[in-house]
PDB file of N, CA and C in Angstrom:
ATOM      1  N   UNK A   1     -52.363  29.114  52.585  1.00  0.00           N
ATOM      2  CA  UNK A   1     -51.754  29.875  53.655  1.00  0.00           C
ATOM      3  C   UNK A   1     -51.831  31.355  53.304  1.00  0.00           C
ATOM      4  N   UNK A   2     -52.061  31.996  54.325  1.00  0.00           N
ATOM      5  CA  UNK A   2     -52.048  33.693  54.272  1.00  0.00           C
ATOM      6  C   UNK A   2     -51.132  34.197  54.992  1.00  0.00           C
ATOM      7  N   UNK A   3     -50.429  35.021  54.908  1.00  0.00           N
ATOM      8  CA  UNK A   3     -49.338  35.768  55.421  1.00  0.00           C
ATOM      9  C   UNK A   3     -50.191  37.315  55.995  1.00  0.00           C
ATOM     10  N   UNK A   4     -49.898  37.298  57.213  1.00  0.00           N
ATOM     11  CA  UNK A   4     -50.985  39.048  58.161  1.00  0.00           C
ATOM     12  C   UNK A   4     -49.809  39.183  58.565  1.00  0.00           C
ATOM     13  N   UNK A   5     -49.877  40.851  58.671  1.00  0.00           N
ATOM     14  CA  UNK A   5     -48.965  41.891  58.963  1.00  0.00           C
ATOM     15  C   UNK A   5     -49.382  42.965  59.520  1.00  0.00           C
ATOM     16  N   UNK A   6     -48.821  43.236  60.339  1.00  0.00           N
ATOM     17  CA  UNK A   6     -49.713  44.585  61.116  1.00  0.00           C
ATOM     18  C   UNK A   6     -49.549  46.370  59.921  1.00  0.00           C
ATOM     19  N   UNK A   7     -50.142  47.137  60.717  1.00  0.00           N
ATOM     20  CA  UNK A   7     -50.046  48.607  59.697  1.00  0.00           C
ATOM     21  C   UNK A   7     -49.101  49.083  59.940  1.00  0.00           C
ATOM     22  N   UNK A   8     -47.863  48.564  60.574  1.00  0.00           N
ATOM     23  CA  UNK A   8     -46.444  49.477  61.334  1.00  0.00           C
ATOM     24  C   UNK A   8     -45.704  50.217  59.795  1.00  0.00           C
ATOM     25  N   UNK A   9     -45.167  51.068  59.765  1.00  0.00           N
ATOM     26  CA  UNK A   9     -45.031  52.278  58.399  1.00  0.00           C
ATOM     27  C   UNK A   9     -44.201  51.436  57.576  1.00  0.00           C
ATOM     28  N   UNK A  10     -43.089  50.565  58.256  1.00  0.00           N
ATOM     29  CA  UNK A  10     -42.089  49.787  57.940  1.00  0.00           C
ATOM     30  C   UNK A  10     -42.367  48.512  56.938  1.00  0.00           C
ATOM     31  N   UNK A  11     -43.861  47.860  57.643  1.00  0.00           N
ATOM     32  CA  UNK A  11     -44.302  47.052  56.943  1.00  0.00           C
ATOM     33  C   UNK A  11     -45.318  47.173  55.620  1.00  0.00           C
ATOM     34  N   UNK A  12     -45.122  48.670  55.414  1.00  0.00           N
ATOM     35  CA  UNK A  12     -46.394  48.842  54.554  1.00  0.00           C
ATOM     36  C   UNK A  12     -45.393  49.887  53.343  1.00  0.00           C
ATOM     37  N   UNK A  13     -44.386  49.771  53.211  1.00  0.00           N
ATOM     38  CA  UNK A  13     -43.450  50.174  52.160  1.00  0.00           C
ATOM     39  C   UNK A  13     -43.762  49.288  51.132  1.00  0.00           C
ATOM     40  N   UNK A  14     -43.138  50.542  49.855  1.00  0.00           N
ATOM     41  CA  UNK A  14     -43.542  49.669  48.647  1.00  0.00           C
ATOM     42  C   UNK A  14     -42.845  48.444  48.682  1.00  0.00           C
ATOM     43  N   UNK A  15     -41.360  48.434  48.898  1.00  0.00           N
ATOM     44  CA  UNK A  15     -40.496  47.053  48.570  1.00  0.00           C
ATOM     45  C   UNK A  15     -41.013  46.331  49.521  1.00  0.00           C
ATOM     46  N   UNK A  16     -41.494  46.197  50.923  1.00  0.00           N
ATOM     47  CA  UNK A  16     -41.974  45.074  51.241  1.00  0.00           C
ATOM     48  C   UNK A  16     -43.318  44.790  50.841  1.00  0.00           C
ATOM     49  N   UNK A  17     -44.090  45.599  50.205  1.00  0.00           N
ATOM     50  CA  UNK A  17     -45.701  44.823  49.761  1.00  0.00           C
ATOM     51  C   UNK A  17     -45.290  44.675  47.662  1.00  0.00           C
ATOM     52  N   UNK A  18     -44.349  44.732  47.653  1.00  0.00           N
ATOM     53  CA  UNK A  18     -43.324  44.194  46.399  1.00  0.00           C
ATOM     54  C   UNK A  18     -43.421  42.639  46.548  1.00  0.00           C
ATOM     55  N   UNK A  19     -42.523  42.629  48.062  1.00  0.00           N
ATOM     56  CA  UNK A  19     -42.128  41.162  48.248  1.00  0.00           C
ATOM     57  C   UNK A  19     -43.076  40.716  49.006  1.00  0.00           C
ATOM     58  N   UNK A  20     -43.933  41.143  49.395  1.00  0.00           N
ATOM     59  CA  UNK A  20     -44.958  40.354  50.104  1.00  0.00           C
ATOM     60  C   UNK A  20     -45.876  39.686  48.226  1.00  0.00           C
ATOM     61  N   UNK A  21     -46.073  40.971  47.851  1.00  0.00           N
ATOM     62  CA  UNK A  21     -46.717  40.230  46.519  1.00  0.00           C
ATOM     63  C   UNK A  21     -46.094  39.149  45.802  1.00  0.00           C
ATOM     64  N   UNK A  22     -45.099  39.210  45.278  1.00  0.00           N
ATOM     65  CA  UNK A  22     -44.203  37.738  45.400  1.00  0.00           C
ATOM     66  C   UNK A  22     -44.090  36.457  45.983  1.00  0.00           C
ATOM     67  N   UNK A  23     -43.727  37.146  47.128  1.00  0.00           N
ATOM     68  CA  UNK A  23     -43.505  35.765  47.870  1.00  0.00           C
ATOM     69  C   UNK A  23     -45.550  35.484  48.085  1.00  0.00           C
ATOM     70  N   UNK A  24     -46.084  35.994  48.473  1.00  0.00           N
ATOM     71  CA  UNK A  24     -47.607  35.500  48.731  1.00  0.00           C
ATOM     72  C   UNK A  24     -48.500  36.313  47.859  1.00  0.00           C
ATOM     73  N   UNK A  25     -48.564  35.705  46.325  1.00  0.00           N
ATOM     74  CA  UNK A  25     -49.260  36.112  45.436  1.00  0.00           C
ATOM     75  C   UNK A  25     -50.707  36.659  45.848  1.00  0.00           C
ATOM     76  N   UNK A  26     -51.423  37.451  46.338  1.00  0.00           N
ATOM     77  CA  UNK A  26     -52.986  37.579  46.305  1.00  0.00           C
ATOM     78  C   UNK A  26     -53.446  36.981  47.702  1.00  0.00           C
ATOM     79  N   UNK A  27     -52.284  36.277  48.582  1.00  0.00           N
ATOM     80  CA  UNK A  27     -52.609  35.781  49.785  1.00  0.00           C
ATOM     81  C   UNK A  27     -51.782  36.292  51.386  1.00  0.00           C
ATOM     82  N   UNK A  28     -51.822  37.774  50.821  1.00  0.00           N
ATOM     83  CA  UNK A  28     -51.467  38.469  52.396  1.00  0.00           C
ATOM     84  C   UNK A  28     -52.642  39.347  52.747  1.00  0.00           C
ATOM     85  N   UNK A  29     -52.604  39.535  54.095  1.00  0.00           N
ATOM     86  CA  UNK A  29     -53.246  40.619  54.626  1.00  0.00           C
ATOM     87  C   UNK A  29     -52.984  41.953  55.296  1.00  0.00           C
ATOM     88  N   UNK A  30     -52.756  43.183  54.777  1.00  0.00           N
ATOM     89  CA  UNK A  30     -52.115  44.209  55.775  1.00  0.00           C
ATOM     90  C   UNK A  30     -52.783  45.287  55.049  1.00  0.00           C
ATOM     91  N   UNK A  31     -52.120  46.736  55.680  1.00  0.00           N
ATOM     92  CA  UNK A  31     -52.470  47.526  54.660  1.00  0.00           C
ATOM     93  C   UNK A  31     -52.267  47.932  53.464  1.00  0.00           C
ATOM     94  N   UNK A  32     -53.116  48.156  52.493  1.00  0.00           N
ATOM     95  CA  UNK A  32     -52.501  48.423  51.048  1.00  0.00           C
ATOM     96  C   UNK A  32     -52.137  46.888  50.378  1.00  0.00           C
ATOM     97  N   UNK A  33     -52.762  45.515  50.824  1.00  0.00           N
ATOM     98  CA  UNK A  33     -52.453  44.778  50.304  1.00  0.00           C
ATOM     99  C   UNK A  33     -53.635  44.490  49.911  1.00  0.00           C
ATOM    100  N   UNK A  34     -53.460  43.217  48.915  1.00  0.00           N
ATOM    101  CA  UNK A  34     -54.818  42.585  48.200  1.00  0.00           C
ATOM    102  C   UNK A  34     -55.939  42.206  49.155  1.00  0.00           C
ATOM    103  N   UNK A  35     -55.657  41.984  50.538  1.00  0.00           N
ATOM    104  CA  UNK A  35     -56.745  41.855  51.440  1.00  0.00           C
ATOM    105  C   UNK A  35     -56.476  43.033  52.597  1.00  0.00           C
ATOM    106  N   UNK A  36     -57.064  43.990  52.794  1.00  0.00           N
ATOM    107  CA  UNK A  36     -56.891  45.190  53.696  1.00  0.00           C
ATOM    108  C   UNK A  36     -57.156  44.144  55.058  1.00  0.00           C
ATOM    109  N   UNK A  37     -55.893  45.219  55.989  1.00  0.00           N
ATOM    110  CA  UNK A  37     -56.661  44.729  57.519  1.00  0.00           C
ATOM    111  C   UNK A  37     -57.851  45.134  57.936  1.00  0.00           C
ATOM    112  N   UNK A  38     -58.686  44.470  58.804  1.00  0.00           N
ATOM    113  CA  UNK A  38     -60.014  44.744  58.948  1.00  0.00           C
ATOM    114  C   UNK A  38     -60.082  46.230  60.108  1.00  0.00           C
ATOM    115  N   UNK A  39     -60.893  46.971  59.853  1.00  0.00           N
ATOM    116  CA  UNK A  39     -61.148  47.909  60.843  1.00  0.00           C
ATOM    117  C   UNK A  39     -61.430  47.225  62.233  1.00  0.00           C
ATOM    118  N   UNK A  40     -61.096  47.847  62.976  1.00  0.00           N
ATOM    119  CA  UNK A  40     -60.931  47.372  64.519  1.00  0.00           C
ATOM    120  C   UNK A  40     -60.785  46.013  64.494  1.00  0.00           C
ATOM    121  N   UNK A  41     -59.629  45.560  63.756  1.00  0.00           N
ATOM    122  CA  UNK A  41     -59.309  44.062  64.269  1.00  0.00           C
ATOM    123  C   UNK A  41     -59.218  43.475  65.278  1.00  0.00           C
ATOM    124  N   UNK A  42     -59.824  42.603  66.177  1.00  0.00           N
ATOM    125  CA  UNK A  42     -59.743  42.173  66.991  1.00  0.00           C
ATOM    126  C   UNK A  42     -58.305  41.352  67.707  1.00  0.00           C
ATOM    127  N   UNK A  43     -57.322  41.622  66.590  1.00  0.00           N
ATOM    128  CA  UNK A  43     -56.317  40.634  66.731  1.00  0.00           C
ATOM    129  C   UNK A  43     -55.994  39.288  67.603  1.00  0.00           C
ATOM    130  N   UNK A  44     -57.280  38.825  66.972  1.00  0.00           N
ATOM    131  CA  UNK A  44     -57.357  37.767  68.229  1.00  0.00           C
ATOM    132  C   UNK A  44     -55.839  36.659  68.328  1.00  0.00           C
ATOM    133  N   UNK A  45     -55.296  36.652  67.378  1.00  0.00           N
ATOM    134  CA  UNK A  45     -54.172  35.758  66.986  1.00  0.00           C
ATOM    135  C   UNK A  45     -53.426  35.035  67.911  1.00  0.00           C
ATOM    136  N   UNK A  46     -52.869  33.853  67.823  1.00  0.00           N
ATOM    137  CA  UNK A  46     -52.031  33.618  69.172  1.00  0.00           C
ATOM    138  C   UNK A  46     -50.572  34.536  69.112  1.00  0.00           C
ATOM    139  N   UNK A  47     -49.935  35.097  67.896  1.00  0.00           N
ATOM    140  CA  UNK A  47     -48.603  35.481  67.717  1.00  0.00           C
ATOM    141  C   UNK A  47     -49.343  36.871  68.488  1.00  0.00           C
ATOM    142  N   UNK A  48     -50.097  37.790  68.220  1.00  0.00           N
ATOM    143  CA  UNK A  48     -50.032  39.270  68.757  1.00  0.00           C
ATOM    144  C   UNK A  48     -50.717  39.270  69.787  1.00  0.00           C
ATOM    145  N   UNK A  49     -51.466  38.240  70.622  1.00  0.00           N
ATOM    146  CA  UNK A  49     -52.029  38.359  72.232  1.00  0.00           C
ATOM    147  C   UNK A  49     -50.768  37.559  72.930  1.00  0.00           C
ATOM    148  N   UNK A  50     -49.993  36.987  72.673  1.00  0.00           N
ATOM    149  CA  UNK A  50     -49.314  36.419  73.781  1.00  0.00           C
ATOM    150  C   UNK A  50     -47.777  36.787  73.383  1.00  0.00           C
ATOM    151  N   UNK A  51     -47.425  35.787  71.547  1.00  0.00           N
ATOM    152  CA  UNK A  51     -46.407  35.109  71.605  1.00  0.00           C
ATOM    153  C   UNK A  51     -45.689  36.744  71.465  1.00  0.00           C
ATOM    154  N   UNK A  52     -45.930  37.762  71.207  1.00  0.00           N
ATOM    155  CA  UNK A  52     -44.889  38.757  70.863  1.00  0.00           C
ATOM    156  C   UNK A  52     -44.395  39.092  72.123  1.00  0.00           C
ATOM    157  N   UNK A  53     -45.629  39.674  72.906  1.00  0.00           N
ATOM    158  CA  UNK A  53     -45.415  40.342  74.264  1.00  0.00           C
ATOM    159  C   UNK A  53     -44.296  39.271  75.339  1.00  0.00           C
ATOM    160  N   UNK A  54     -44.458  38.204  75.096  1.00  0.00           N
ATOM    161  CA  UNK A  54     -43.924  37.291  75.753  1.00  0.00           C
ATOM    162  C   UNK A  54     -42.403  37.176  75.274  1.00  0.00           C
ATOM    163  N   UNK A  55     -42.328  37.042  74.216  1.00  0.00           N
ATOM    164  CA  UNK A  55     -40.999  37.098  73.494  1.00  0.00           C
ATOM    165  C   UNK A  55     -40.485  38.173  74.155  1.00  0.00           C
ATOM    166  N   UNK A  56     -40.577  39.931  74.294  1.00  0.00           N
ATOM    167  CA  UNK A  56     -39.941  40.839  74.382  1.00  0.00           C
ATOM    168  C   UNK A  56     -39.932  40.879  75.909  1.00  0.00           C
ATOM    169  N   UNK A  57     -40.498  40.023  76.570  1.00  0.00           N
ATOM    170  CA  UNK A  57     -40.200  40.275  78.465  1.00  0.00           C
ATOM    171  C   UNK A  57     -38.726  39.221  78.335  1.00  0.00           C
ATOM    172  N   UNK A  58     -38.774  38.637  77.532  1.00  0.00           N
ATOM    173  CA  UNK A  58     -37.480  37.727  77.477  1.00  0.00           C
ATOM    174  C   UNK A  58     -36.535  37.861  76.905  1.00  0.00           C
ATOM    175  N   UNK A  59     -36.549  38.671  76.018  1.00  0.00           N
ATOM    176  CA  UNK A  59     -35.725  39.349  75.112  1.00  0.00           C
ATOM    177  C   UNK A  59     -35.143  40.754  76.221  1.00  0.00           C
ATOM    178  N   UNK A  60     -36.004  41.380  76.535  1.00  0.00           N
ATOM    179  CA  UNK A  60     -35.718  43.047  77.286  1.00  0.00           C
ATOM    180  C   UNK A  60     -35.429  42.653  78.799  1.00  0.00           C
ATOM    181  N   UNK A  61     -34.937  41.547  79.151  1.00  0.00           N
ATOM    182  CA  UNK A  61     -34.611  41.494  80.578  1.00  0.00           C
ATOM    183  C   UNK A  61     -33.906  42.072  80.891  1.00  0.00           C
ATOM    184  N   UNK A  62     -32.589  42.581  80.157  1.00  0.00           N
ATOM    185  CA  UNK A  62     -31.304  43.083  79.834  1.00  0.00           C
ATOM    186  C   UNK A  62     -31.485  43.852  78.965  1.00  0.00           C
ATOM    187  N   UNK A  63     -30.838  44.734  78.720  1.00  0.00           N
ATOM    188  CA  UNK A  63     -31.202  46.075  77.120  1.00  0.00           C
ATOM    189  C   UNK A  63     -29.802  45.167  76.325  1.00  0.00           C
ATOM    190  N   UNK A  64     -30.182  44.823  74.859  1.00  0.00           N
ATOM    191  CA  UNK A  64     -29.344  44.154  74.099  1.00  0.00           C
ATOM    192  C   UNK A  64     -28.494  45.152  73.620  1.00  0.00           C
ATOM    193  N   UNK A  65     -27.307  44.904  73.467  1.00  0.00           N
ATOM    194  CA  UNK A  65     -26.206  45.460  73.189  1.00  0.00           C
ATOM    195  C   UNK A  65     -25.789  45.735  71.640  1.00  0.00           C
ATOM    196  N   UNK A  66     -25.884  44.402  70.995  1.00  0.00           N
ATOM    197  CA  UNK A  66     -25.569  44.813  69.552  1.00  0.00           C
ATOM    198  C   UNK A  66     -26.614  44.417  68.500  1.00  0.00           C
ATOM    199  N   UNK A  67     -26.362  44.554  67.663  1.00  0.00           N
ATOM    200  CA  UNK A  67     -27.457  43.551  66.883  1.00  0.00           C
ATOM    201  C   UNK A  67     -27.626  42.249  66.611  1.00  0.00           C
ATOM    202  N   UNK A  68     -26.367  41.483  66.780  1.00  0.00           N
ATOM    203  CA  UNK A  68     -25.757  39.976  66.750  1.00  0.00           C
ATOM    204  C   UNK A  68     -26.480  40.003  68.100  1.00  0.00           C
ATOM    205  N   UNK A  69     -26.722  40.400  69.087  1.00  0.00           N
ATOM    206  CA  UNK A  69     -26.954  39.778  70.456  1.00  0.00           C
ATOM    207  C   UNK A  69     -28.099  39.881  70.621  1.00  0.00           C
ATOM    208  N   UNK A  70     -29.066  41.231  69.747  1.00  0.00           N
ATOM    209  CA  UNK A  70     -30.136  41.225  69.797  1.00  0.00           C
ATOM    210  C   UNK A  70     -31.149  39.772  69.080  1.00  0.00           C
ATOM    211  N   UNK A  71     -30.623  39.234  68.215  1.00  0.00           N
ATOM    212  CA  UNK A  71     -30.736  37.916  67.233  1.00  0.00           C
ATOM    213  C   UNK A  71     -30.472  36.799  68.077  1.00  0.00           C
ATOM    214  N   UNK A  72     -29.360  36.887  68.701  1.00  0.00           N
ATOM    215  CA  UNK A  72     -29.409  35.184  69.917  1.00  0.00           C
ATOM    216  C   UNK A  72     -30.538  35.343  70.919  1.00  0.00           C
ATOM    217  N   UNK A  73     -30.674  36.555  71.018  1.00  0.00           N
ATOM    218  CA  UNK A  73     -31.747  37.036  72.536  1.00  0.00           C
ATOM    219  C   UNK A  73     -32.872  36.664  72.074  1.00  0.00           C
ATOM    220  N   UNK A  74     -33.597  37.272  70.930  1.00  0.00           N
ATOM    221  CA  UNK A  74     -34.696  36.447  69.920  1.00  0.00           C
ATOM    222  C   UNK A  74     -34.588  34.965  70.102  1.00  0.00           C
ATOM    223  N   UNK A  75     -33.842  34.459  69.160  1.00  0.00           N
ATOM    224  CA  UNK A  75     -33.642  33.028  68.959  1.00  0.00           C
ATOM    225  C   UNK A  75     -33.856  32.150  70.237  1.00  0.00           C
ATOM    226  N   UNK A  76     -32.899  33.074  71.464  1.00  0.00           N
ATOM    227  CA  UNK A  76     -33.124  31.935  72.797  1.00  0.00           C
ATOM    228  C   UNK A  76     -34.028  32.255  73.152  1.00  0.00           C
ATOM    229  N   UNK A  77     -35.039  33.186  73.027  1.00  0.00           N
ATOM    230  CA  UNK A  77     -36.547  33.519  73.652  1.00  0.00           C
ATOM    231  C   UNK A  77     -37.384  32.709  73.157  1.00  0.00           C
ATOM    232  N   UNK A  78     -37.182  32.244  72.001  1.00  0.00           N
ATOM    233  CA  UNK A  78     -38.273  31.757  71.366  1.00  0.00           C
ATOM    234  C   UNK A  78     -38.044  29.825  71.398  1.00  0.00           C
ATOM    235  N   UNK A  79     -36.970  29.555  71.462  1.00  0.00           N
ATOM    236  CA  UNK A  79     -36.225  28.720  72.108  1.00  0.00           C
ATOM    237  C   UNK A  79     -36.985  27.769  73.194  1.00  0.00           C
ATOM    238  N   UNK A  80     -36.688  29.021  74.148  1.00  0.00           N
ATOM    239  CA  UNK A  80     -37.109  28.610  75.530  1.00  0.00           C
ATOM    240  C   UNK A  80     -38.495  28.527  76.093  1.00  0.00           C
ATOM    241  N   UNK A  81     -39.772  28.499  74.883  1.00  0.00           N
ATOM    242  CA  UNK A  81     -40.605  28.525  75.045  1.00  0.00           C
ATOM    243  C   UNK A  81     -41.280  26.778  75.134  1.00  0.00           C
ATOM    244  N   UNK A  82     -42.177  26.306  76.290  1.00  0.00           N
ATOM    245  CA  UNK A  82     -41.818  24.987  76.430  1.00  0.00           C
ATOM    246  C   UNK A  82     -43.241  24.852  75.774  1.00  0.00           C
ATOM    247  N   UNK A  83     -43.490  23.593  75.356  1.00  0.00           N
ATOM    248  CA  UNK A  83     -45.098  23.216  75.027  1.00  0.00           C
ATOM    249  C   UNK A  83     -45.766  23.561  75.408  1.00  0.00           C
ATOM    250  N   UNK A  84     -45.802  23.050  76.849  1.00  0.00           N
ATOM    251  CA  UNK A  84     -47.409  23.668  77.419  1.00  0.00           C
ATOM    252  C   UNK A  84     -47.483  24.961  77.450  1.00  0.00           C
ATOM    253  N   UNK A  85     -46.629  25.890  77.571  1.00  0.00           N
ATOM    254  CA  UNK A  85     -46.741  27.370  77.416  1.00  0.00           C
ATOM    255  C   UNK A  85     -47.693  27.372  75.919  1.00  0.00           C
ATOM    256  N   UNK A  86     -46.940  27.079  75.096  1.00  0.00           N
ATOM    257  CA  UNK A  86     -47.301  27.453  73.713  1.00  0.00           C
ATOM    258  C   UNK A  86     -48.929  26.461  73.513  1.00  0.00           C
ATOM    259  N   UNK A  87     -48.843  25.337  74.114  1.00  0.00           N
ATOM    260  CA  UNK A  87     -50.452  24.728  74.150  1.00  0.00           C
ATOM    261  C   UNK A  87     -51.439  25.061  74.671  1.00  0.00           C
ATOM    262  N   UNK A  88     -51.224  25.880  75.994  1.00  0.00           N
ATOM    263  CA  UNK A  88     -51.907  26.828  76.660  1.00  0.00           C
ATOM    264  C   UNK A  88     -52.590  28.368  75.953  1.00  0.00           C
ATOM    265  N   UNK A  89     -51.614  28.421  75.310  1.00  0.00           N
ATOM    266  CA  UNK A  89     -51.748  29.987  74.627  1.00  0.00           C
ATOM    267  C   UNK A  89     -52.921  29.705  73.340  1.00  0.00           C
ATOM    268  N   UNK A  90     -52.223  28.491  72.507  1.00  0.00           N
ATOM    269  CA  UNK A  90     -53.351  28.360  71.727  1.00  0.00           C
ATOM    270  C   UNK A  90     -54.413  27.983  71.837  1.00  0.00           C
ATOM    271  N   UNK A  91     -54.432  27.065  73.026  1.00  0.00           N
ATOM    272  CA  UNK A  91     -56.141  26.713  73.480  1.00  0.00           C
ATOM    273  C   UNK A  91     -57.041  27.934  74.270  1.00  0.00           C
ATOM    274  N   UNK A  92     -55.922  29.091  74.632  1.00  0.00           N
ATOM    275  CA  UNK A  92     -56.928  30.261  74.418  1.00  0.00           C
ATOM    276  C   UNK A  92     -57.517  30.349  73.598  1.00  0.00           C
ATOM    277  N   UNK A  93     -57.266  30.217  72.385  1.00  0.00           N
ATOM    278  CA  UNK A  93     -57.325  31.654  71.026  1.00  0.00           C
ATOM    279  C   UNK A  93     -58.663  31.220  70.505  1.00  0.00           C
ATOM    280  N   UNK A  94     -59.495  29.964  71.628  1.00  0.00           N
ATOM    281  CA  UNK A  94     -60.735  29.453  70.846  1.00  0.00           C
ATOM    282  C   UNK A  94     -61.562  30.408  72.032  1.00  0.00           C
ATOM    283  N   UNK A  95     -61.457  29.908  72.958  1.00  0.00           N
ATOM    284  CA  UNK A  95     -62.061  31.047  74.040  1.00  0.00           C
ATOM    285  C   UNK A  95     -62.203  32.474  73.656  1.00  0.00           C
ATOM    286  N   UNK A  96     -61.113  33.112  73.383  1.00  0.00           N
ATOM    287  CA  UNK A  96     -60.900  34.639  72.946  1.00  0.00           C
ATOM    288  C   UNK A  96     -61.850  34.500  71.284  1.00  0.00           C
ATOM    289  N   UNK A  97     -62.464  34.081  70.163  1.00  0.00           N
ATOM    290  CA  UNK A  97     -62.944  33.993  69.339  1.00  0.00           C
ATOM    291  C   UNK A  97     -64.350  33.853  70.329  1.00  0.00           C
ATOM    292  N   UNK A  98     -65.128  33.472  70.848  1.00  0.00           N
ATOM    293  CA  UNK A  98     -66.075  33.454  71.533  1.00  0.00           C
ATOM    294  C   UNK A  98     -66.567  34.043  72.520  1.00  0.00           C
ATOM    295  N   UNK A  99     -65.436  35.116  73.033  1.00  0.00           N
ATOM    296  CA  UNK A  99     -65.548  36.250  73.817  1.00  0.00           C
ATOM    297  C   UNK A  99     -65.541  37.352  72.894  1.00  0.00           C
ATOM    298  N   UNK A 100     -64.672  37.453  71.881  1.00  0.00           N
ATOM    299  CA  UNK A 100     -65.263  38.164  70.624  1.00  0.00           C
ATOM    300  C   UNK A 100     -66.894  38.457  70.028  1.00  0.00           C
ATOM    301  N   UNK A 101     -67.357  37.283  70.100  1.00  0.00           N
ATOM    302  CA  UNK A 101     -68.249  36.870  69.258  1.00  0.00           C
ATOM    303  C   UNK A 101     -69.465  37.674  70.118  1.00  0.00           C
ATOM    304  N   UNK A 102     -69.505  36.939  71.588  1.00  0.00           N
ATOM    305  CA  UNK A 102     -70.719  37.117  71.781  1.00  0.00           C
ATOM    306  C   UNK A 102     -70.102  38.869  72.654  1.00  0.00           C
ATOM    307  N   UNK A 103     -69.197  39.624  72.703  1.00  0.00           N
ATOM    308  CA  UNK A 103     -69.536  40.967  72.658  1.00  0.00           C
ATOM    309  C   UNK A 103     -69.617  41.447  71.156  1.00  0.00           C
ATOM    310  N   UNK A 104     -70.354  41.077  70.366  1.00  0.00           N
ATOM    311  CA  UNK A 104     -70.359  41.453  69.007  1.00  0.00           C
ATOM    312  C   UNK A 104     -69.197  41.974  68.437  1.00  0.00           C
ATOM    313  N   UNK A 105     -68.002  42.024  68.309  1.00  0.00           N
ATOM    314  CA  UNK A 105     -67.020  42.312  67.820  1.00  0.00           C
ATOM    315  C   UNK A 105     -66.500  43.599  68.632  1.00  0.00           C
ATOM    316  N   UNK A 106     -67.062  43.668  69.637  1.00  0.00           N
ATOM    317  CA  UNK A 106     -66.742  45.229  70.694  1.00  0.00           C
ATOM    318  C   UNK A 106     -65.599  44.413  71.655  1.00  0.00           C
ATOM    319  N   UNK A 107     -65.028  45.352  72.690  1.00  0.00           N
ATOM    320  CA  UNK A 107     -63.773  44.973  73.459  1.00  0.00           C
ATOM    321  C   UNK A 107     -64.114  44.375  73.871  1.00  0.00           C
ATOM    322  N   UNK A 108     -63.339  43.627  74.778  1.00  0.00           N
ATOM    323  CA  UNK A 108     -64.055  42.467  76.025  1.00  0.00           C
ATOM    324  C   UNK A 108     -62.841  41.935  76.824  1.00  0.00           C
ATOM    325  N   UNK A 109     -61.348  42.581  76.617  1.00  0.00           N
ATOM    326  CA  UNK A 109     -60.521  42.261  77.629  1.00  0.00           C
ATOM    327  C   UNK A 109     -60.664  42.500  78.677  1.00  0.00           C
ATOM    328  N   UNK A 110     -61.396  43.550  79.479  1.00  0.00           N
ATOM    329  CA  UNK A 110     -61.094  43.888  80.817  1.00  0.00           C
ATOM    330  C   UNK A 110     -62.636  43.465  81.599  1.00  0.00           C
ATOM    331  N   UNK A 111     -63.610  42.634  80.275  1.00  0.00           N
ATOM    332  CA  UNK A 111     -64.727  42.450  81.205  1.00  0.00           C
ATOM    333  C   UNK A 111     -64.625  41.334  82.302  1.00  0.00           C
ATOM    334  N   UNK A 112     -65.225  41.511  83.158  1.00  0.00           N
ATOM    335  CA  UNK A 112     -65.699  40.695  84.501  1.00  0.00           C
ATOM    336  C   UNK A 112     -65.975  39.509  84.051  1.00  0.00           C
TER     337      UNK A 112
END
């Protein structure tokens, strides 16, 4: 198993690529870690094309109030996510690898 992390400033502090080295000896990916993120990543992933964006339309319906509420709002977002949503999303992520592919690693969301 590999542990990926995006370049956000937060995630690329020493104490968390401390504990990323720890907890995932030689087997994470981000910046400044033992495996760099790739230049123009395609992020084809199912967590950063769907499951995040999706989470925060469900989460931000309402502006969360505290931080305890911001954590149930998470929890029931992710919750309320039913199978086929989540079976759907991943039987993209083979499609999107092959729309990758054959634009040679160039964009290809908004093509026709």
């Amino acid at each position: 198993m590999f542990f990926q992390q995006d370049g956000c400033p937060a995630h690329t502090s020493r104490v968390a690529r401390e504990r990323l080295n720890d907890m995932f000896p030689d087997k994470w990916i981000g910046k400044y870690g033992p495996h760099n993120w790739p230049p123009r990543s395609p992020d084809l992933t199912v967590l950063d094309y769907y499951l995040w964006g999706r989470v925060k339309d469900l989460v931000y319906r309402e502006r969360p109030t505290t931080r305890d509420d911001m954590i149930r709002r998470i929890r029931d977002a992710i919750g309320s996510l039913d199978a086929d949503e989540i079976f759907h999303a991943t039987n993209d992520f083979e499609m999107r690898v092959l729309n990758c592919i054959e634009a040679n690693g160039g964009h290809f969301e908004h093509q026709a």
